[in-house]
Protein backbone atom coordinates (compact mmCIF):
# COMPACT_ATOMS: atom_id res chain seq x y z
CA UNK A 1 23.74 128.49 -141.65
CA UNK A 2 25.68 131.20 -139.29
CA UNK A 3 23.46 133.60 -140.31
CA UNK A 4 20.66 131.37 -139.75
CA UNK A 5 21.64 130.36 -136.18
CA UNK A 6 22.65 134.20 -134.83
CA UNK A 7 19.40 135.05 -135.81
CA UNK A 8 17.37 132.31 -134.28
CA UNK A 9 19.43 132.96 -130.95
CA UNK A 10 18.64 136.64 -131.01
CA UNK A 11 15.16 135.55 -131.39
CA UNK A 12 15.44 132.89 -128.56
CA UNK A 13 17.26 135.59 -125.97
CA UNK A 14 14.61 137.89 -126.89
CA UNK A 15 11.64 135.45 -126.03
CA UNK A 16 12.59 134.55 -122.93
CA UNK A 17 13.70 138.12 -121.94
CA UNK A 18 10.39 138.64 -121.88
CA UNK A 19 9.98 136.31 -119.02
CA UNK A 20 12.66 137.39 -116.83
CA UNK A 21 10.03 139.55 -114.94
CA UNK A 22 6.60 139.58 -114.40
CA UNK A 23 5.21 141.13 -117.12
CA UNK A 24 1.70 138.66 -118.54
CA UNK A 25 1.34 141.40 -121.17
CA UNK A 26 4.64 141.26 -122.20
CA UNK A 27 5.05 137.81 -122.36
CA UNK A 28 2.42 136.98 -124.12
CA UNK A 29 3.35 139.52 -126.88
CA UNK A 30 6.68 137.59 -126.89
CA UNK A 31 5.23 133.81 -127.44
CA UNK A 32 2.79 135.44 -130.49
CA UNK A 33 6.20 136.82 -131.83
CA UNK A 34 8.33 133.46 -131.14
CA UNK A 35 6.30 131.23 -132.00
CA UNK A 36 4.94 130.71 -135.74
CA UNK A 37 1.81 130.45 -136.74
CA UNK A 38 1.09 126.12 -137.17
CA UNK A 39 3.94 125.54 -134.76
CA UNK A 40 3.99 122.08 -133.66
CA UNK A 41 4.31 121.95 -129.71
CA UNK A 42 5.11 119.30 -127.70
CA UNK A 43 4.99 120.03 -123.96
CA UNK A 44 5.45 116.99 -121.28
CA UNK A 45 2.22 115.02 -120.16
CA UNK A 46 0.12 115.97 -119.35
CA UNK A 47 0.02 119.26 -122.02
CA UNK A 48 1.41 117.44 -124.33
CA UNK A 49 0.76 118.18 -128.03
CA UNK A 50 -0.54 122.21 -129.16
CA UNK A 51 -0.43 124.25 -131.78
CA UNK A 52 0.50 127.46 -132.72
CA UNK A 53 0.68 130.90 -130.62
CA UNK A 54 -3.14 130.22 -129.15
CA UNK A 55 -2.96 127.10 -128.62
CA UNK A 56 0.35 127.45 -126.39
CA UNK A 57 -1.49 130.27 -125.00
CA UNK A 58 -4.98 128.06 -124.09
CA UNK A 59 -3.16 125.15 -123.19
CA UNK A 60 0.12 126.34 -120.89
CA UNK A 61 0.77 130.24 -120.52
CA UNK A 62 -2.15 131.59 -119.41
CA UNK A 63 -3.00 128.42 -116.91
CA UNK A 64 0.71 129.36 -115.38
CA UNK A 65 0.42 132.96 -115.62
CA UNK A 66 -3.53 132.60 -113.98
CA UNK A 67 -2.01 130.16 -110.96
CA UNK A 68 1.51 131.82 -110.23
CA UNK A 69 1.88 135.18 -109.05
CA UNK A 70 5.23 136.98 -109.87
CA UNK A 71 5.99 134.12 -112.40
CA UNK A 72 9.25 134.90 -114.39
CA UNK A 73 12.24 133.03 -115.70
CA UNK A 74 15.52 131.94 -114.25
CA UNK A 75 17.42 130.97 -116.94
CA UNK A 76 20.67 128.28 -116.58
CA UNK A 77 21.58 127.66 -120.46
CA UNK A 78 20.77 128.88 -123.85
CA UNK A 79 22.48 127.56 -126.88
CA UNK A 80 21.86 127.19 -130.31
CA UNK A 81 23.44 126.02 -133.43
CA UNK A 82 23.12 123.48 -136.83
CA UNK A 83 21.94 120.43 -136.16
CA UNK A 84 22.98 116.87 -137.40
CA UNK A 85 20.70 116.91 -139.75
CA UNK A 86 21.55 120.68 -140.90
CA UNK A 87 18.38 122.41 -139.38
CA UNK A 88 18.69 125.24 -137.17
CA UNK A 89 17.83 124.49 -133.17
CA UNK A 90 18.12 126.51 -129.98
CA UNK A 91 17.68 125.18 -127.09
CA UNK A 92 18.01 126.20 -123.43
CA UNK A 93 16.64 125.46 -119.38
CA UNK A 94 16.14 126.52 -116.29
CA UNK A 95 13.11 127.44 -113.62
CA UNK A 96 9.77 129.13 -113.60
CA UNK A 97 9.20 130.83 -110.38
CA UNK A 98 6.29 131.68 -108.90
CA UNK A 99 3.99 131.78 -105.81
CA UNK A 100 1.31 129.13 -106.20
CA UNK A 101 -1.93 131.34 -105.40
CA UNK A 102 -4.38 129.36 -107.64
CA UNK A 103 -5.50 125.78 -109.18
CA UNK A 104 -2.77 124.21 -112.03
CA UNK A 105 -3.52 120.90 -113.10
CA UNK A 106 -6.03 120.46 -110.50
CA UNK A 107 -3.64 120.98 -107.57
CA UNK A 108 -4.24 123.78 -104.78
CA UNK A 109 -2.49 126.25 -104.38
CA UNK A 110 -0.02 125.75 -101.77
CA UNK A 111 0.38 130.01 -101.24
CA UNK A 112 4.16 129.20 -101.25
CA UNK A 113 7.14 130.03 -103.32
CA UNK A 114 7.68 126.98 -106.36
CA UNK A 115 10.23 126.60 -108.77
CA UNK A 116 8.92 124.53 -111.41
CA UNK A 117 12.22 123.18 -113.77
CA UNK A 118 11.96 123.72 -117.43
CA UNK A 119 13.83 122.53 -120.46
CA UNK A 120 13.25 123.73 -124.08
CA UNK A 121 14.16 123.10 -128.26
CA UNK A 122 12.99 124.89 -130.71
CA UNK A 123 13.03 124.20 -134.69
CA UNK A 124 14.01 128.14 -135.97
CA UNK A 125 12.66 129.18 -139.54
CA UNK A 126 13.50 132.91 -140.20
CA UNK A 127 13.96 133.49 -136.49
CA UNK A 128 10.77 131.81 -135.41
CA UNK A 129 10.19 128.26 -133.99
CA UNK A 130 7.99 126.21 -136.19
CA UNK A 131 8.39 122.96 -134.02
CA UNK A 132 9.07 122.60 -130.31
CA UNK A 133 9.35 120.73 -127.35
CA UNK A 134 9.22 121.23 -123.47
CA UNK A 135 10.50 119.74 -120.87
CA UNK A 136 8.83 120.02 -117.43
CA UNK A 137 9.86 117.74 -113.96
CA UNK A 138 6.69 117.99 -112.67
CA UNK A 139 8.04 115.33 -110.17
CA UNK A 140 10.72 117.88 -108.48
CA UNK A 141 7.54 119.86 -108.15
CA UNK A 142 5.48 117.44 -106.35
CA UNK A 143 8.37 116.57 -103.86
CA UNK A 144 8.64 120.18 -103.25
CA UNK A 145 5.12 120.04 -102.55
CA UNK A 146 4.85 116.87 -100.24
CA UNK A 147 2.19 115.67 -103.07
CA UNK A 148 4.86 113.02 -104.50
CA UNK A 149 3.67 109.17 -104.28
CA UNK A 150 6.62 107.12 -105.05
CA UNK A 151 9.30 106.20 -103.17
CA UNK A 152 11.82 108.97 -103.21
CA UNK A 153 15.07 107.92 -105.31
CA UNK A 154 18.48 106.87 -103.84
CA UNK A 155 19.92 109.87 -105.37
CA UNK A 156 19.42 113.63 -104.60
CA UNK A 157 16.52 115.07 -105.38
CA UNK A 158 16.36 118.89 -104.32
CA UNK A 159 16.45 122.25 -107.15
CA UNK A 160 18.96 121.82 -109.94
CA UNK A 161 21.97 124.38 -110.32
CA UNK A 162 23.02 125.54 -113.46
CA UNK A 163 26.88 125.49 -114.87
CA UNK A 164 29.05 125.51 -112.04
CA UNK A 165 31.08 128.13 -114.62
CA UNK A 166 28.21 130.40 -114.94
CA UNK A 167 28.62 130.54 -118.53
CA UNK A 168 25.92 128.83 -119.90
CA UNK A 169 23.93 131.74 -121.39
CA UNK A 170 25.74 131.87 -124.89
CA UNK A 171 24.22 134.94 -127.21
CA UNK A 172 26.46 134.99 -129.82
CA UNK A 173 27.87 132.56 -132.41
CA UNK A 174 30.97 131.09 -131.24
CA UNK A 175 33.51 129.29 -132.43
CA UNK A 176 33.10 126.64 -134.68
CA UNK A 177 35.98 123.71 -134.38
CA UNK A 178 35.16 124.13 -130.54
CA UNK A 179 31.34 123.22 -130.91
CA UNK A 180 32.56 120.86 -133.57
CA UNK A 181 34.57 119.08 -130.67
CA UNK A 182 32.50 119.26 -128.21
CA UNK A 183 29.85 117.71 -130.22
CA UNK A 184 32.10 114.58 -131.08
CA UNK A 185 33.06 114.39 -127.50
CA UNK A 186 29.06 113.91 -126.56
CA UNK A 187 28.61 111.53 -129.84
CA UNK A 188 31.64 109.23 -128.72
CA UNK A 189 30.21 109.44 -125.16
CA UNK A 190 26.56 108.16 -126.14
CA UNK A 191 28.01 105.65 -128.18
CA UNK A 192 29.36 103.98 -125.13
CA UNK A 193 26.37 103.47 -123.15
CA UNK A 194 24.74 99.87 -123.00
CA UNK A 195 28.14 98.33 -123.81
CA UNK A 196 29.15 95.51 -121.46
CA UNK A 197 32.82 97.25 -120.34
CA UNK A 198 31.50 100.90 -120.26
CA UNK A 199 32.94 102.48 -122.90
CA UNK A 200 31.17 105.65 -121.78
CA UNK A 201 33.76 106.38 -118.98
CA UNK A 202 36.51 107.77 -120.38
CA UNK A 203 34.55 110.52 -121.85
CA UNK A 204 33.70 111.92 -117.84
CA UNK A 205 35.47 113.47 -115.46
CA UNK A 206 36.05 111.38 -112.18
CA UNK A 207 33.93 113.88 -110.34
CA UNK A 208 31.27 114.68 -112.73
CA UNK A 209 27.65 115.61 -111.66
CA UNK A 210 24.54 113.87 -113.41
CA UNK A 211 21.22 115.65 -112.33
CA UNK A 212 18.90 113.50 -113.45
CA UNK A 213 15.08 114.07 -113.54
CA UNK A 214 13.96 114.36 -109.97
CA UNK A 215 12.64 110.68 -110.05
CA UNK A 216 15.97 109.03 -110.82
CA UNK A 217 17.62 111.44 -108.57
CA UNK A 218 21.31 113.05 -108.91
CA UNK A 219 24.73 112.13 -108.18
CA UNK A 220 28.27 113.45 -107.91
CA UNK A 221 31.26 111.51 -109.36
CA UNK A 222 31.51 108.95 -111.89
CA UNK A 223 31.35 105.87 -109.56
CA UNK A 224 27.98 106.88 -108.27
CA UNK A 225 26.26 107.91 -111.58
CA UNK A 226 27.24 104.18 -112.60
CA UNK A 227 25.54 102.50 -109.82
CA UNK A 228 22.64 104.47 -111.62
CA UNK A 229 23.19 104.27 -114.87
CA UNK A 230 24.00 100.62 -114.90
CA UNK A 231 21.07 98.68 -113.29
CA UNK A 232 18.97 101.11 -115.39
CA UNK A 233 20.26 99.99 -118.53
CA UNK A 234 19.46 96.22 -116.92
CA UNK A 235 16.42 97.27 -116.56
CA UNK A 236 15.07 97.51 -119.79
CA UNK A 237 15.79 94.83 -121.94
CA UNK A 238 17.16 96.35 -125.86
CA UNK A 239 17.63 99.58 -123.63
CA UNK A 240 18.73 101.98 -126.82
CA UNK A 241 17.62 105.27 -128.45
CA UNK A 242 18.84 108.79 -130.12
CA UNK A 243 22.02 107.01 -131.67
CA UNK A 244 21.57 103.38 -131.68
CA UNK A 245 20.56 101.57 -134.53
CA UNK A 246 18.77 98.87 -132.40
CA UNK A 247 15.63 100.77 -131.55
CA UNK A 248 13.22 103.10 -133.80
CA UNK A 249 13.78 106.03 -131.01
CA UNK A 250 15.73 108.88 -132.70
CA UNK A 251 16.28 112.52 -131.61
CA UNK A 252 14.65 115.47 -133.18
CA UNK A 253 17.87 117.52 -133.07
CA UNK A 254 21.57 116.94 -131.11
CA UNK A 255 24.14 119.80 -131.58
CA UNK A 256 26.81 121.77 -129.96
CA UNK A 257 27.61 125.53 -129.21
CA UNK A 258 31.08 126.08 -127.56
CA UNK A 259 31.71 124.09 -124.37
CA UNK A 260 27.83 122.70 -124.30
CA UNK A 261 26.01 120.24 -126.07
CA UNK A 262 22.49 118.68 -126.18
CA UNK A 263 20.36 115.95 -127.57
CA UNK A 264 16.34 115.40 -127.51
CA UNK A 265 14.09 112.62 -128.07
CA UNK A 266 10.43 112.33 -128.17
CA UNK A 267 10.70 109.85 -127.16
CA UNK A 268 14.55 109.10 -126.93
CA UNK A 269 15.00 105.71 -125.02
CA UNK A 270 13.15 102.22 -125.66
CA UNK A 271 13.80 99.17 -123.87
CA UNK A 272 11.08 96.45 -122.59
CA UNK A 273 10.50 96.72 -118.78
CA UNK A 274 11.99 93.51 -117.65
CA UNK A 275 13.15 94.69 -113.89
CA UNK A 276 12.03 96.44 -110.55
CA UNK A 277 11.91 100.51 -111.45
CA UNK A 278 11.14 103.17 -109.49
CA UNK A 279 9.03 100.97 -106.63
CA UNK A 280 7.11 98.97 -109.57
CA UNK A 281 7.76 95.10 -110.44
CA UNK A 282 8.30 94.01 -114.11
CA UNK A 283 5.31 95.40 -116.95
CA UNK A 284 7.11 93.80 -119.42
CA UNK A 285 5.74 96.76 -121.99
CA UNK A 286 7.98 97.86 -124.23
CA UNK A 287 8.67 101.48 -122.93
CA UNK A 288 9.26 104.60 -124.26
CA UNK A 289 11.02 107.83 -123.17
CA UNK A 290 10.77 111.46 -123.70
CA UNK A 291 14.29 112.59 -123.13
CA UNK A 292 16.69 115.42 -123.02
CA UNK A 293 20.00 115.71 -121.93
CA UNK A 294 22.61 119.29 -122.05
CA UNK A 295 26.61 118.38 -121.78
CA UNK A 296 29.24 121.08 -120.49
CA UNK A 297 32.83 119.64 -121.22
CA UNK A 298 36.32 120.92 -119.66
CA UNK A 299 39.38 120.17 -121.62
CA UNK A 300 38.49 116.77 -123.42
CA UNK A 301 35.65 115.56 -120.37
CA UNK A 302 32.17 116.10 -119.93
CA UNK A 303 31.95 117.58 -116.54
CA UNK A 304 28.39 118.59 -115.60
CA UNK A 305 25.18 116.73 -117.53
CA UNK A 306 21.40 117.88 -117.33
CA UNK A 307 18.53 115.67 -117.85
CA UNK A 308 15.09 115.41 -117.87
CA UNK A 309 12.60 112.35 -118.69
CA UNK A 310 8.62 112.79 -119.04
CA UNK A 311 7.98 110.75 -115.91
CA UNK A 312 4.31 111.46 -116.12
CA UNK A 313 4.26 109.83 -119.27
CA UNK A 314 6.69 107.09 -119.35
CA UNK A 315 4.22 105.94 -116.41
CA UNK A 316 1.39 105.92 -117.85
CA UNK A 317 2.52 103.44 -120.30
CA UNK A 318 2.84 101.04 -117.13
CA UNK A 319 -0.77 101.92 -116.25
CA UNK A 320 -0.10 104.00 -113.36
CA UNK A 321 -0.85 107.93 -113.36
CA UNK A 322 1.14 109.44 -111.37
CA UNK A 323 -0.59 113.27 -111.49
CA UNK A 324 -3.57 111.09 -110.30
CA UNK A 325 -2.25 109.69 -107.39
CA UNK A 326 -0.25 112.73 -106.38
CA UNK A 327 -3.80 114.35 -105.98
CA UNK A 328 -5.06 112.23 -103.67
CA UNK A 329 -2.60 112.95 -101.07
């Protein structure tokens, strides 16, 4: 599987190389070469499901590439490595930038600089992806846009940083019995969550930072990510997913590459809607959510964590479309 793995990462650094400049030639010839032919893509609503090099092409690229000028890649993490089931992943995030000059899911242009934040997995065969996902927070794009229509979350909301280390762009294979511990660390860690004394805390530094998805906001130090994380649980009755045998949620891959980690679900989380959420009263629907999460551990604690949720989606499922209502404004 090392063989496997340094070649899907060459082929992941090499795709999104492509991207680091504007170049709509270029990176177009990159996707045709990343992607495989059949691919199964999942992009976050509303995208959502494509196939193949076209498709992705139809249905995302060239609708970016047509309403951003100058739009390249800033990249914050790549990884890759075997996953728990013993297929090869890579995965990695960061943000599109661009100026807005033309229509993109029937907004206007604003003629202003956007960052648009971006998460991605990929399923490698023979150094091409034959099943993906992406991750967008179109909701950090609509605040930056003044076109959000919810109330704006207790927590920071404002452009993500990447690894405070500035190592998070890992090339190469590393070393094993590091990713190996890393990976337990996370494992432990999400096998503490939704238990009545926390057992998730002792796998976090004091002063950790959580950036959640722009909706649930972000928060510095352990005591404030818990007067998130907590009442969220609450809020979803059976709140479970990726590891718990209580809910049919599972993630498509979770691995580790040195001193990072990452899980992803699609969707991850379930739990029943049983309290007030993000400005809306009870739906009592059983709810499900398309989630990521990256790791970065120091010593023995997980430091830094990255997240993103399909907001747009998870919505919907409560009847309310938020892309809708953002265009009114």
């Amino acid at each position: 599987m090392a063989d496997q793995s340094a070649l899907a990462k060459a082929a992941y650094a090499g795709f999104w190389e492509a991207f680091r400049h504007p170049d709509e030639i270029g990176q177009q010839a990159a996707l045709k070469d990343f992607l495989a032919q059949g691919a199964a893509v999942n992009i976050s609503h509303p995208v959502n499901n494509l196939t193949g090099p076209a498709g992705v092409l139809e249905g995302f690229i060239d609708p970016l590439l047509h309403a951003f000028e100058g739009l390249h890649f800033r990249p914050d993490i790549q990884i890759g490595g075997t996953s728990f089931d013993g297929s090869t992943w890579v995965s990695g995030m960061g943000y599109l930038v661009g100026t807005h000059r033309r229509d993109w899911l029937g907004f206007a242009p604003t003629d202003r600089l956007t960052y648009l934040r971006i998460g991605d997995f990929h399923r490698m065969e023979g150094g091409q992806a034959v099943e993906s996902y992406v991750y967008l927070d179109l909701p950090e794009w609509l605040i930056q846009t003044g076109r959000y229509p919810l109330p704006l979350p207790r927590g920071a909301s404002g452009l993500v940083p990447g690894p405070a280390t500035h190592d998070g762009l890992l090339p190469h294979l590393g070393d094993a019995d590091r990713a190996a511990r890393t990976y337990q660390i996370m494992t432990d860690m999400l096998r503490g969550l939704a238990t009545e004394d926390e057992e998730w805390r002792p796998y976090w530094h004091p002063n950790m930072v959580w950036y959640g998805p722009a909706s649930f906001g972000r928060y510095l130090g352990i005591e404030e990510f818990q007067k998130f994380q907590v009442p969220f649980e609450a809020t979803f009755e059976g709140w479970g997913g990726g590891l718990s045998p209580h809910t049919p949620t599972k993630h498509f891959t979770r691995f580790a590459d040195g001193l990072y980690s990452c899980i992803g679900g699609w969707p991850s989380l379930q739990g029943t809607h049983i309290g007030p959420f993000l400005g809306f009263e009870p739906t009592g629907v059983t709810t499900r959510m398309r989630v990521c999460d990256w790791y970065r551990r120091e010593g023995d604690l997980l430091v830094e964590n990255w997240v993103f949720v399909d907001i747009p989606d998870m919505l919907l499922q409560w009847g309310y479309d938020l892309l809708a209502e953002a265009r009114k404004l």
